[in-house]
PDB file of N, CA and C in Angstrom:
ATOM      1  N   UNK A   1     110.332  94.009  73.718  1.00  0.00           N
ATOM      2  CA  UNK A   1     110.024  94.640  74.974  1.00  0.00           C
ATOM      3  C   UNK A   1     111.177  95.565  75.349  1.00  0.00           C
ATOM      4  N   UNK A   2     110.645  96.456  75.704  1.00  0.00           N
ATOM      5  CA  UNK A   2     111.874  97.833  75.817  1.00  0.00           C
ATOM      6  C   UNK A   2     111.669  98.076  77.497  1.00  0.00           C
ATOM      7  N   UNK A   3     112.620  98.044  78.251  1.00  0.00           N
ATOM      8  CA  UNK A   3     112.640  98.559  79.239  1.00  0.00           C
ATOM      9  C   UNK A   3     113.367  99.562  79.735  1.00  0.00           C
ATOM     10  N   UNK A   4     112.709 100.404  80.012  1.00  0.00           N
ATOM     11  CA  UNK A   4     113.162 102.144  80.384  1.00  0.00           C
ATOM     12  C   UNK A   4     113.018 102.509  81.789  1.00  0.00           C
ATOM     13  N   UNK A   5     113.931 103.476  82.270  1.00  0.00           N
ATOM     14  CA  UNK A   5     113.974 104.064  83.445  1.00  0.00           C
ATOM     15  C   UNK A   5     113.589 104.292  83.788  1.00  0.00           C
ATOM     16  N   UNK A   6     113.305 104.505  85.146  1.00  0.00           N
ATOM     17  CA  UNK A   6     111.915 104.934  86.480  1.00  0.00           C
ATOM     18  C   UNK A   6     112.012 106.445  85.807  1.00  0.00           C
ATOM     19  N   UNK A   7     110.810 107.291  86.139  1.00  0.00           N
ATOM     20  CA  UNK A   7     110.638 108.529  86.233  1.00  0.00           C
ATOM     21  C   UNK A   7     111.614 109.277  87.438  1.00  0.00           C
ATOM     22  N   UNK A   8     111.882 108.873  88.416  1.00  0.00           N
ATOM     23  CA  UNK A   8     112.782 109.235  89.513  1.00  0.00           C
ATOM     24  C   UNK A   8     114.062 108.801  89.410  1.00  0.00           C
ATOM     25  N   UNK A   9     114.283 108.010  88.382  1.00  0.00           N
ATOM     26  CA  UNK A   9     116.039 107.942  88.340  1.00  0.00           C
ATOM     27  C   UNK A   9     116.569 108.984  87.464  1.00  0.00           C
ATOM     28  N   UNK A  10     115.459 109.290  86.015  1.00  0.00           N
ATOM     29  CA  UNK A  10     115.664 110.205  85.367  1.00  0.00           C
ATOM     30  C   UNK A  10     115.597 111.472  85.764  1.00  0.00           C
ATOM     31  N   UNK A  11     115.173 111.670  86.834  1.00  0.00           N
ATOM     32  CA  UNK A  11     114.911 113.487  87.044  1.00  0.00           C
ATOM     33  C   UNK A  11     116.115 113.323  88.461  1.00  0.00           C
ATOM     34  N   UNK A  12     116.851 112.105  88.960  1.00  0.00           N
ATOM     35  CA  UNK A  12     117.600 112.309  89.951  1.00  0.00           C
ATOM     36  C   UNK A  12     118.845 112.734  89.044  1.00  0.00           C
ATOM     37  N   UNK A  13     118.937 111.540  87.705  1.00  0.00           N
ATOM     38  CA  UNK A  13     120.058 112.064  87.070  1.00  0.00           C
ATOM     39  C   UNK A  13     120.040 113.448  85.977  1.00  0.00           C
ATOM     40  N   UNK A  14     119.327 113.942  85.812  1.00  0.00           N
ATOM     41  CA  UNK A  14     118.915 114.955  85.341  1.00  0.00           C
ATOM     42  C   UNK A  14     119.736 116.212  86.153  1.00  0.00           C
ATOM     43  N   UNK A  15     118.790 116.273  87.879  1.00  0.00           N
ATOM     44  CA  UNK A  15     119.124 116.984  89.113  1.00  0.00           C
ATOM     45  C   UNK A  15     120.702 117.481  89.142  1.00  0.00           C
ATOM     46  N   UNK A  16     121.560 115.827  88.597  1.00  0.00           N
ATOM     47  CA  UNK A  16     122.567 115.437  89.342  1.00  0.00           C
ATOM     48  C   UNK A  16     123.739 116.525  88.201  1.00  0.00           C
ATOM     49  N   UNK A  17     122.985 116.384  86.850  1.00  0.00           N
ATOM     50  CA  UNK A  17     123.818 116.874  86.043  1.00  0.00           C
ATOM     51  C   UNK A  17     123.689 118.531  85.945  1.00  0.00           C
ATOM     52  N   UNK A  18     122.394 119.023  86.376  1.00  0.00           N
ATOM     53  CA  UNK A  18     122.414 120.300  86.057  1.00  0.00           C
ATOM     54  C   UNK A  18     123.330 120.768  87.924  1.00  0.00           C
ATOM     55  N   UNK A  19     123.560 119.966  88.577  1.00  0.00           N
ATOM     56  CA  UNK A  19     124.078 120.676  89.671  1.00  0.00           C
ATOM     57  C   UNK A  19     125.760 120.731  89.091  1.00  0.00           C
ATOM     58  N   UNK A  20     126.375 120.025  88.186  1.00  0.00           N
ATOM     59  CA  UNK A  20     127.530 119.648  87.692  1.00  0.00           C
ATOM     60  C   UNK A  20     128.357 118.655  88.668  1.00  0.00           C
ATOM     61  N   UNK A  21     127.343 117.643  89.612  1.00  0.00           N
ATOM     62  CA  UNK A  21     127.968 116.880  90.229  1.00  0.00           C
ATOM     63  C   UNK A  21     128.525 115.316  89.032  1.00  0.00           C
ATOM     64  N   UNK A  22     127.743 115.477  87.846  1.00  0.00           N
ATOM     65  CA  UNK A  22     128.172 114.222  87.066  1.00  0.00           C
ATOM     66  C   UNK A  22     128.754 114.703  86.312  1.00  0.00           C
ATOM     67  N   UNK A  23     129.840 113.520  85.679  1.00  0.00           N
ATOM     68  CA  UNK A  23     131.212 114.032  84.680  1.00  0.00           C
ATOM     69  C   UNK A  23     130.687 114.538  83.158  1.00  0.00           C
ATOM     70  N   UNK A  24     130.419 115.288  82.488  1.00  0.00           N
ATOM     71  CA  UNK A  24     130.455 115.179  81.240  1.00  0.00           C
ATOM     72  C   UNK A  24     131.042 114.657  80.514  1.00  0.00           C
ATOM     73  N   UNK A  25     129.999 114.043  79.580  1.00  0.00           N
ATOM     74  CA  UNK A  25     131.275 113.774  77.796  1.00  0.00           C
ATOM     75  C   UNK A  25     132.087 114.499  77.295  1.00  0.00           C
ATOM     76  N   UNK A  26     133.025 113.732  76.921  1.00  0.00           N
ATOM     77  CA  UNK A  26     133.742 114.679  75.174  1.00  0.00           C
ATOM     78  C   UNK A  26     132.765 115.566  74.729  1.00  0.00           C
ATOM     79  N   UNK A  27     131.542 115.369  74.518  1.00  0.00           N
ATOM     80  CA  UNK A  27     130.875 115.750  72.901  1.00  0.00           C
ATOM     81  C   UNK A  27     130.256 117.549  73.954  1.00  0.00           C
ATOM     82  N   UNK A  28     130.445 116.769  75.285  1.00  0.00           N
ATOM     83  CA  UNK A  28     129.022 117.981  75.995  1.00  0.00           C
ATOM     84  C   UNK A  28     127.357 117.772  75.962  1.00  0.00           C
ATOM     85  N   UNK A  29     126.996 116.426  75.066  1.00  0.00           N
ATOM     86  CA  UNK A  29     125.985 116.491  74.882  1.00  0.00           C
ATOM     87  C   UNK A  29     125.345 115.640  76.384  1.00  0.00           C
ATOM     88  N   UNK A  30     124.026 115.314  75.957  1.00  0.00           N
ATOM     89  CA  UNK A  30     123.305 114.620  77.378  1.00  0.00           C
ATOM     90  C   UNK A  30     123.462 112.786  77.086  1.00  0.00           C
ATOM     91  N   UNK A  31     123.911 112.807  78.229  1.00  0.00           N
ATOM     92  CA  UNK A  31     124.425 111.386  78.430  1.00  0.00           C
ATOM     93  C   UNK A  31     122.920 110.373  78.151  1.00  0.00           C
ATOM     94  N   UNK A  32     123.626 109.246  77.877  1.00  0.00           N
ATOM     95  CA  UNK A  32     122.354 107.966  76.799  1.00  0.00           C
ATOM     96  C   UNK A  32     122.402 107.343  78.208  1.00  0.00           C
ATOM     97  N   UNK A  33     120.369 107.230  78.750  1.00  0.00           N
ATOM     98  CA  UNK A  33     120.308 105.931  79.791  1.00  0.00           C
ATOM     99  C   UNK A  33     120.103 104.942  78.415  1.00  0.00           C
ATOM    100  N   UNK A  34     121.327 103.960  79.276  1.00  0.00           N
ATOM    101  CA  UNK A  34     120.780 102.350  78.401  1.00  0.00           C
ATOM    102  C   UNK A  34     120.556 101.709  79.063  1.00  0.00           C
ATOM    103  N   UNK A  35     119.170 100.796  78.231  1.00  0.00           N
ATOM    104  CA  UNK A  35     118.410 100.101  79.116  1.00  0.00           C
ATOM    105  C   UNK A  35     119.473  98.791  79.338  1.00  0.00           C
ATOM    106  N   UNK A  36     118.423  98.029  79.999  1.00  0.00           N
ATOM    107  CA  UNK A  36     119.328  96.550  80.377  1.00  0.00           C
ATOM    108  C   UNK A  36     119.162  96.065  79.091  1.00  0.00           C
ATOM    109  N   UNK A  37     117.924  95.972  78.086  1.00  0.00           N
ATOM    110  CA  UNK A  37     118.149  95.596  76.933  1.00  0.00           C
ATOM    111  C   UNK A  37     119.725  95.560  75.918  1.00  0.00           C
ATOM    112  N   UNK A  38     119.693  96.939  75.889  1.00  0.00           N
ATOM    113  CA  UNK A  38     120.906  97.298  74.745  1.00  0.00           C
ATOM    114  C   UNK A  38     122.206  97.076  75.777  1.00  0.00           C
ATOM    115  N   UNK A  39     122.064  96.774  77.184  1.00  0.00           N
ATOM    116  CA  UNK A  39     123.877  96.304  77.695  1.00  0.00           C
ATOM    117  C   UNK A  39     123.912  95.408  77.665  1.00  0.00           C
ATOM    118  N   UNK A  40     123.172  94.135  77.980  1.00  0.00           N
ATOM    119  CA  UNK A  40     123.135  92.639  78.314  1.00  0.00           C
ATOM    120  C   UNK A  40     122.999  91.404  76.861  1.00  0.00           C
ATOM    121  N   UNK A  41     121.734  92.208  76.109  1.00  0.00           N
ATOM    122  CA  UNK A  41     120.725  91.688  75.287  1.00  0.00           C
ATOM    123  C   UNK A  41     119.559  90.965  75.925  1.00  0.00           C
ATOM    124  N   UNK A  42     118.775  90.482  74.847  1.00  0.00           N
ATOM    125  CA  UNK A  42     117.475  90.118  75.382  1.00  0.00           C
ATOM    126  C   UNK A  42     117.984  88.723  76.180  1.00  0.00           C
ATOM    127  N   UNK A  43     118.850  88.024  75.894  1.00  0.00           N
ATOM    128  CA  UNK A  43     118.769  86.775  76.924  1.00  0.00           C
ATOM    129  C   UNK A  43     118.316  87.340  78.481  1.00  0.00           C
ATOM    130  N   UNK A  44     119.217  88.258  78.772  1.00  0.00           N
ATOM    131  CA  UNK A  44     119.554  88.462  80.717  1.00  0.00           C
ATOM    132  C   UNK A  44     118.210  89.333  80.645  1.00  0.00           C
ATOM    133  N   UNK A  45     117.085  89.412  79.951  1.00  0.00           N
ATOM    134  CA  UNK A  45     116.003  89.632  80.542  1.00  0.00           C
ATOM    135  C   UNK A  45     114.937  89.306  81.117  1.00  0.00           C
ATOM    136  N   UNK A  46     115.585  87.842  81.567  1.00  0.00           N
ATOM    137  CA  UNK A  46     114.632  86.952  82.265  1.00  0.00           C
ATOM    138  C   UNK A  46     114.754  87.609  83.804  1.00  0.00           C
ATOM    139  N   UNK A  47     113.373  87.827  84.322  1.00  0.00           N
ATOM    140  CA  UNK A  47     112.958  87.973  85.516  1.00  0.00           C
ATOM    141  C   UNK A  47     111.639  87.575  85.613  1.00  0.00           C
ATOM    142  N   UNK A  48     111.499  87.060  87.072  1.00  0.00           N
ATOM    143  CA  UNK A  48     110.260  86.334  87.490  1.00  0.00           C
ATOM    144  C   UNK A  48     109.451  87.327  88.254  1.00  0.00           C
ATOM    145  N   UNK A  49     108.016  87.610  88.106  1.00  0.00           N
ATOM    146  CA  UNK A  49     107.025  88.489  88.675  1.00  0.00           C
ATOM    147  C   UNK A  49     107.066  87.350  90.412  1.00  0.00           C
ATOM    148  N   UNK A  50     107.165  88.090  91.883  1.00  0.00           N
ATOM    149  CA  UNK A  50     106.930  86.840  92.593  1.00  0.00           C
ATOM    150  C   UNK A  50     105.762  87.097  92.829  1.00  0.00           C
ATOM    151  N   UNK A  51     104.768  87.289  92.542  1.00  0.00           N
ATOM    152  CA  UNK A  51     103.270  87.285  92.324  1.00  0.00           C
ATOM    153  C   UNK A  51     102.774  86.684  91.240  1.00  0.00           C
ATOM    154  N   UNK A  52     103.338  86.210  90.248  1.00  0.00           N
ATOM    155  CA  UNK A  52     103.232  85.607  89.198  1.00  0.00           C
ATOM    156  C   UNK A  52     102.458  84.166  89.233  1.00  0.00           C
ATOM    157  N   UNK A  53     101.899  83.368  88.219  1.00  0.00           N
ATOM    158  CA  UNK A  53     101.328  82.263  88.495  1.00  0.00           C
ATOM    159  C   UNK A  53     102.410  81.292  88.818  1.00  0.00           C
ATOM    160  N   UNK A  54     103.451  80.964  87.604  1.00  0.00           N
ATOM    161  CA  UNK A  54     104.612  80.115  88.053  1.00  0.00           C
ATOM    162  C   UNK A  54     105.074  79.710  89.679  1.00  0.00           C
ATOM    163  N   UNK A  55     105.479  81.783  89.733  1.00  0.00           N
ATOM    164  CA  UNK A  55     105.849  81.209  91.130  1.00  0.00           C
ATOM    165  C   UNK A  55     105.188  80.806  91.932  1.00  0.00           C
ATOM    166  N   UNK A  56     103.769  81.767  92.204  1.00  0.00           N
ATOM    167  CA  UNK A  56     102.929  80.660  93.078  1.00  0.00           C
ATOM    168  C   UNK A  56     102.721  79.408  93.321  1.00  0.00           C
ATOM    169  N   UNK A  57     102.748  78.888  91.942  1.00  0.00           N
ATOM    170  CA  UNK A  57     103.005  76.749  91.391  1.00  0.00           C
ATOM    171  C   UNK A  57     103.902  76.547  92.443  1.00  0.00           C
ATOM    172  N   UNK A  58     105.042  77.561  91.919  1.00  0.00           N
ATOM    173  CA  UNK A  58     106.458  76.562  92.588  1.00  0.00           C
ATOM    174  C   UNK A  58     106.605  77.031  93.959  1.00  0.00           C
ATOM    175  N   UNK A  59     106.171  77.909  94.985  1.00  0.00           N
ATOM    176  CA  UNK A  59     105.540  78.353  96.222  1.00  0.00           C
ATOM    177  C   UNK A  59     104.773  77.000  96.442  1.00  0.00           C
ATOM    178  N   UNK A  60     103.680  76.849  95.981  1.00  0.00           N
ATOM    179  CA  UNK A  60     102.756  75.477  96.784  1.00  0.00           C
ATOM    180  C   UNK A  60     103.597  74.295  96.216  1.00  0.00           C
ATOM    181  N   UNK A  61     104.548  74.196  95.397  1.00  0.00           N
ATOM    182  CA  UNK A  61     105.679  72.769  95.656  1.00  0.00           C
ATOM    183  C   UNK A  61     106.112  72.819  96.748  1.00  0.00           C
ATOM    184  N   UNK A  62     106.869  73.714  96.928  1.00  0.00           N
ATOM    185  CA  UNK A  62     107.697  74.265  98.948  1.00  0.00           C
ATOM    186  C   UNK A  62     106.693  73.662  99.985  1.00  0.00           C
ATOM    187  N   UNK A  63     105.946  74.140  99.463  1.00  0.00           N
ATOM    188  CA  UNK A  63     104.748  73.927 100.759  1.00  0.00           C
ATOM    189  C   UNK A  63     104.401  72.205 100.749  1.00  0.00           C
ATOM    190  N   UNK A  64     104.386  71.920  99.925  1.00  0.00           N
ATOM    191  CA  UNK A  64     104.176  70.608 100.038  1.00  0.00           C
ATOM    192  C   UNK A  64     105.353  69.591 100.205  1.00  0.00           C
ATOM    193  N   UNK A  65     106.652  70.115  99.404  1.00  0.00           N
ATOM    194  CA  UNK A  65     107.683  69.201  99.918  1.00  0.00           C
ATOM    195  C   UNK A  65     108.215  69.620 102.008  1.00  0.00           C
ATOM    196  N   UNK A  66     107.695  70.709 102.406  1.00  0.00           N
ATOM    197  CA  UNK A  66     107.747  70.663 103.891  1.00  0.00           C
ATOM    198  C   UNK A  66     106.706  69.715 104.456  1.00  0.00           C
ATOM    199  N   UNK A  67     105.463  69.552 103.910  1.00  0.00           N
ATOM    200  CA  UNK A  67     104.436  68.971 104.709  1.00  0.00           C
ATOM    201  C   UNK A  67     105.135  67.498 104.737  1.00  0.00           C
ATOM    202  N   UNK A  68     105.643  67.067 103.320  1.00  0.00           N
ATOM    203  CA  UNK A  68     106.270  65.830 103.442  1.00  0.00           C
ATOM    204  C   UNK A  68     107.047  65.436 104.328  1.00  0.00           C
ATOM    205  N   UNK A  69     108.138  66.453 104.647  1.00  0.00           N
ATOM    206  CA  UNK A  69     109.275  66.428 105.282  1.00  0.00           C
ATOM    207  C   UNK A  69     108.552  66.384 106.937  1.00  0.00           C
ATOM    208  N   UNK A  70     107.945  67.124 106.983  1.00  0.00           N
ATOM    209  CA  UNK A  70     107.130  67.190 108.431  1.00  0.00           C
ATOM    210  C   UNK A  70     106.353  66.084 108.897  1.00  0.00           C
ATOM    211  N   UNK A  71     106.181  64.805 107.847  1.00  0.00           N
ATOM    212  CA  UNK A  71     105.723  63.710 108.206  1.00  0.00           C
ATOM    213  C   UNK A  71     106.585  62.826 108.022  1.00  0.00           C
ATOM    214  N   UNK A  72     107.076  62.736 107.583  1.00  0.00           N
ATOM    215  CA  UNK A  72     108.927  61.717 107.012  1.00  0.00           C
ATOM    216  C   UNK A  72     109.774  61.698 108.111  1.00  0.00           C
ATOM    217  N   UNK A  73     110.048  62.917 108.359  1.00  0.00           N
ATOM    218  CA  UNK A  73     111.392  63.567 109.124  1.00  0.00           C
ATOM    219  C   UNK A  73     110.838  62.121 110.833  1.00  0.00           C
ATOM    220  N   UNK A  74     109.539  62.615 111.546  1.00  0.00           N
ATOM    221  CA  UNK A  74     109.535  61.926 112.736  1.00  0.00           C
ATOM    222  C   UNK A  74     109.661  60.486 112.199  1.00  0.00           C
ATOM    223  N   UNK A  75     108.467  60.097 111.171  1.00  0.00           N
ATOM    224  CA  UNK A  75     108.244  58.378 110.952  1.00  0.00           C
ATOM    225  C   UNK A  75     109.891  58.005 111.331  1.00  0.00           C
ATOM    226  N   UNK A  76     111.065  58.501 110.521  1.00  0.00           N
ATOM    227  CA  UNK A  76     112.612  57.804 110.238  1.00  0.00           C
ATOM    228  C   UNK A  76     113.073  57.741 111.622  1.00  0.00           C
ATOM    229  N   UNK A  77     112.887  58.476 112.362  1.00  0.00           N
ATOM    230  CA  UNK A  77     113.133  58.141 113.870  1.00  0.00           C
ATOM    231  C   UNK A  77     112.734  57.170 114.403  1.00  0.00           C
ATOM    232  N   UNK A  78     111.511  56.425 114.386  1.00  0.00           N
ATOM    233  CA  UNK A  78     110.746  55.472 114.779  1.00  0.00           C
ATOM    234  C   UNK A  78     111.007  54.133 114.225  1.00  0.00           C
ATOM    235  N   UNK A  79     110.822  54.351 112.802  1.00  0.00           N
ATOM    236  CA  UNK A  79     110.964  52.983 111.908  1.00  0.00           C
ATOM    237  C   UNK A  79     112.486  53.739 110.724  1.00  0.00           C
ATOM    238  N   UNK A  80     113.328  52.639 111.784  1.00  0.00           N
ATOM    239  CA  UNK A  80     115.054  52.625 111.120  1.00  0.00           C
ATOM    240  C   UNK A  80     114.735  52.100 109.563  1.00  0.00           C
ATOM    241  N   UNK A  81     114.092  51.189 109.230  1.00  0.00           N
ATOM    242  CA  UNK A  81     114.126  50.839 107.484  1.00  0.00           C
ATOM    243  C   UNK A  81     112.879  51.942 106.665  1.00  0.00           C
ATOM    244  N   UNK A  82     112.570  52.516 107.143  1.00  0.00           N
ATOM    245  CA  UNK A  82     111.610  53.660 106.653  1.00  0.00           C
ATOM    246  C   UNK A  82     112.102  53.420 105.235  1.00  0.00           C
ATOM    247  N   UNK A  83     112.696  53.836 104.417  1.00  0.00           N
ATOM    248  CA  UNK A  83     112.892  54.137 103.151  1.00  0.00           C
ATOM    249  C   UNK A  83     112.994  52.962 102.652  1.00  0.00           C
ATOM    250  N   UNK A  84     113.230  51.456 102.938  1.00  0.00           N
ATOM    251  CA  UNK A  84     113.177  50.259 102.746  1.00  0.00           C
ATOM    252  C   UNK A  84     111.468  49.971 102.610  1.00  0.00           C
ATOM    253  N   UNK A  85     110.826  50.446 103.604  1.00  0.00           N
ATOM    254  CA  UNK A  85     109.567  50.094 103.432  1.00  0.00           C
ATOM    255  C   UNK A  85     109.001  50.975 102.542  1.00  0.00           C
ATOM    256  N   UNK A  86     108.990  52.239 102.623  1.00  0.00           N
ATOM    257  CA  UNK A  86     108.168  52.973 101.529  1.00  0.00           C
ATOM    258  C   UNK A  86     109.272  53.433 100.578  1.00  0.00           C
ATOM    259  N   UNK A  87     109.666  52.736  99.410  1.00  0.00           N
ATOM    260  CA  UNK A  87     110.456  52.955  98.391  1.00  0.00           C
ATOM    261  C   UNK A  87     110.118  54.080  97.849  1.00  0.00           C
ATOM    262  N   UNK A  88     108.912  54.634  97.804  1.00  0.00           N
ATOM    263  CA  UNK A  88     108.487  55.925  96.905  1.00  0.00           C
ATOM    264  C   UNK A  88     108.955  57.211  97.707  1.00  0.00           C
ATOM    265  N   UNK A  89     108.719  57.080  99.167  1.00  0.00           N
ATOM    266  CA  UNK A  89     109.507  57.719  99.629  1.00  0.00           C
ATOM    267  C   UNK A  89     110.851  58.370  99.686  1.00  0.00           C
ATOM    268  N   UNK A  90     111.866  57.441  99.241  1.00  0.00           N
ATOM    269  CA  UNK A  90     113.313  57.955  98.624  1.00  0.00           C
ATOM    270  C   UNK A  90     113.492  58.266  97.359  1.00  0.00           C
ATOM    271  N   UNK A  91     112.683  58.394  96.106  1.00  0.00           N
ATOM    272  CA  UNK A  91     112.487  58.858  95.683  1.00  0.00           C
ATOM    273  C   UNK A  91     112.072  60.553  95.424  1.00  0.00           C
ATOM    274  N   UNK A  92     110.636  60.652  96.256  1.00  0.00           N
ATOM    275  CA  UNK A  92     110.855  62.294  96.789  1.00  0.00           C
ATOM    276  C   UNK A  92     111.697  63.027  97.558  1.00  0.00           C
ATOM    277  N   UNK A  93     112.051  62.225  98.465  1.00  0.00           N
ATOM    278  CA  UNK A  93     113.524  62.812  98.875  1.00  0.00           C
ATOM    279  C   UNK A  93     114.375  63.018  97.886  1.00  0.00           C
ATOM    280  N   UNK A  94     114.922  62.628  96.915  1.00  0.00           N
ATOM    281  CA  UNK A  94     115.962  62.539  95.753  1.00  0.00           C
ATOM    282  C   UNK A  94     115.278  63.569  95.462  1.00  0.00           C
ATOM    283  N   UNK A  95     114.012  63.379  94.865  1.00  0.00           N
ATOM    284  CA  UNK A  95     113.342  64.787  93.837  1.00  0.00           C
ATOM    285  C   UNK A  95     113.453  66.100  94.386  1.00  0.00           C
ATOM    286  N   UNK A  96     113.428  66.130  95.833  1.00  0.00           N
ATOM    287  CA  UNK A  96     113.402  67.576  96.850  1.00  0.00           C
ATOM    288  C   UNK A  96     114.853  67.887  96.802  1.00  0.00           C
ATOM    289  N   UNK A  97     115.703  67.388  96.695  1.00  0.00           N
ATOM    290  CA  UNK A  97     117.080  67.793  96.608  1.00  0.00           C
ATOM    291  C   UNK A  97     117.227  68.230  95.420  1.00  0.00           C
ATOM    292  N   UNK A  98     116.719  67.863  94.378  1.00  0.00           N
ATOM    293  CA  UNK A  98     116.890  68.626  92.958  1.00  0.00           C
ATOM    294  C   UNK A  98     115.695  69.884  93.222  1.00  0.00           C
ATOM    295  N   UNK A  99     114.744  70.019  93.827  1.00  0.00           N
ATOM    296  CA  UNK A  99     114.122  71.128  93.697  1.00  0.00           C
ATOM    297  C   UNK A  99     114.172  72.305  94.911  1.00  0.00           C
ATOM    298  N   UNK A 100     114.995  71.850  96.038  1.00  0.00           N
ATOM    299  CA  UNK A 100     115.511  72.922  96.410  1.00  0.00           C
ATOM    300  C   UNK A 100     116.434  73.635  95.892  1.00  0.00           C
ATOM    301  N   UNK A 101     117.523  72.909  94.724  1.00  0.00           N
ATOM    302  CA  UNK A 101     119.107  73.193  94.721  1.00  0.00           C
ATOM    303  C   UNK A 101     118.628  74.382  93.407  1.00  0.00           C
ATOM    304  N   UNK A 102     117.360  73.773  92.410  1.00  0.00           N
ATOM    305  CA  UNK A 102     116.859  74.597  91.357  1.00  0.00           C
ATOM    306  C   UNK A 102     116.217  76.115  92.445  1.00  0.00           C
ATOM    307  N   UNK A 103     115.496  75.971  93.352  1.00  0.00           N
ATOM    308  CA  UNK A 103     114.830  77.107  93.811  1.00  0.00           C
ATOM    309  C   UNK A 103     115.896  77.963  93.935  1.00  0.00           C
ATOM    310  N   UNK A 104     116.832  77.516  94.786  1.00  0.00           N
ATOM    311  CA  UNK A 104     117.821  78.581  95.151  1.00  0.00           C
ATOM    312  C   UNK A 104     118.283  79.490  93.918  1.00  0.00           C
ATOM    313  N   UNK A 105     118.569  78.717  93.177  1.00  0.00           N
ATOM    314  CA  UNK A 105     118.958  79.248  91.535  1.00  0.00           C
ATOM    315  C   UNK A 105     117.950  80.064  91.155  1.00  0.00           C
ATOM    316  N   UNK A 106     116.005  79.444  91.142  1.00  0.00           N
ATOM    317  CA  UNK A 106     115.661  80.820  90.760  1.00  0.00           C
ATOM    318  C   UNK A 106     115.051  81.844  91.203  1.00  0.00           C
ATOM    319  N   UNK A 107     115.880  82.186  93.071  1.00  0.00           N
ATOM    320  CA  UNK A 107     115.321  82.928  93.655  1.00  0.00           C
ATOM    321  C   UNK A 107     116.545  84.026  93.440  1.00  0.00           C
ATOM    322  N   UNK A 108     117.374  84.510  92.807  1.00  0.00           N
ATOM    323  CA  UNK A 108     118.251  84.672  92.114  1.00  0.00           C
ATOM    324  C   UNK A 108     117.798  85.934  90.628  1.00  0.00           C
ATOM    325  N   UNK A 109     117.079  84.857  90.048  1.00  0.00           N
ATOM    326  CA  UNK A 109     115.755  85.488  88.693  1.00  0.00           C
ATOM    327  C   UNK A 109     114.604  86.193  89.274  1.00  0.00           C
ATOM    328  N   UNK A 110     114.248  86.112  90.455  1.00  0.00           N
ATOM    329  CA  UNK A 110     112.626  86.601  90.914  1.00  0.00           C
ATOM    330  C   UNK A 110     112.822  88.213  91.593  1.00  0.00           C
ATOM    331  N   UNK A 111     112.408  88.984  90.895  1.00  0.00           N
ATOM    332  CA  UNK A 111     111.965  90.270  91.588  1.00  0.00           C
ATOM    333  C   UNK A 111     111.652  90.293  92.491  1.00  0.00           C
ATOM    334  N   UNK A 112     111.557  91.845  93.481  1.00  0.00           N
ATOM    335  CA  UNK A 112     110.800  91.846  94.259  1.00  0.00           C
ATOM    336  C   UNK A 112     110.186  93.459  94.286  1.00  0.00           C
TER     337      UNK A 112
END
């Protein structure tokens, strides 16, 4: 997968060079766009579509670890052994702390 320059970055830098606002080479010839491919390599070409199916998945996780939280959060006010009584409960709590700490990380990777 080759990824190449907008049509408008190329004719801005194009613009930029025939006005002689950009430095020339040694050689005089026309300067090389390189893609992110050939500076990084293919690893750092991970990016996430956020319209994508994934993210949507991991969008309705959010949504559901709030609905949890939105029923959890009052019960623990009420009933002090809450997590004593529903053991499965501290469990998703544990699990939501690993999947917020991952979101943050791959909101980071996600386009927009």
């Amino acid at each position: 997968m080759q990824i190449l320059p907008l049509q408008c970055w190329r004719e801005k830098c194009q613009s930029a060079t025939s006005r002689g606002r950009r430095r020339r080479s040694a050689t005089e010839g026309e300067a090389k766009l390189m893609t992110r491919s050939e500076t990084f390599g293919d690893f750092w070409n991970f990016t996430l579509n956020p319209t994508g199916h994934f993210r949507n998945f991991w969008d309705f996780l959010a949504i559901l670890c709030l609905v949890f939280d939105a029923i959890a959060l009052p019960v623990q006010f009420v009933n002090h052994q809450f997590y004593a009584t529903y053991s499965y409960s501290s469990i998703i709590s544990r699990l939501q702390v690993f999947y917020w700490a991952f979101d943050l990380i791959l909101s980071f990777f996600t386009g927009h």
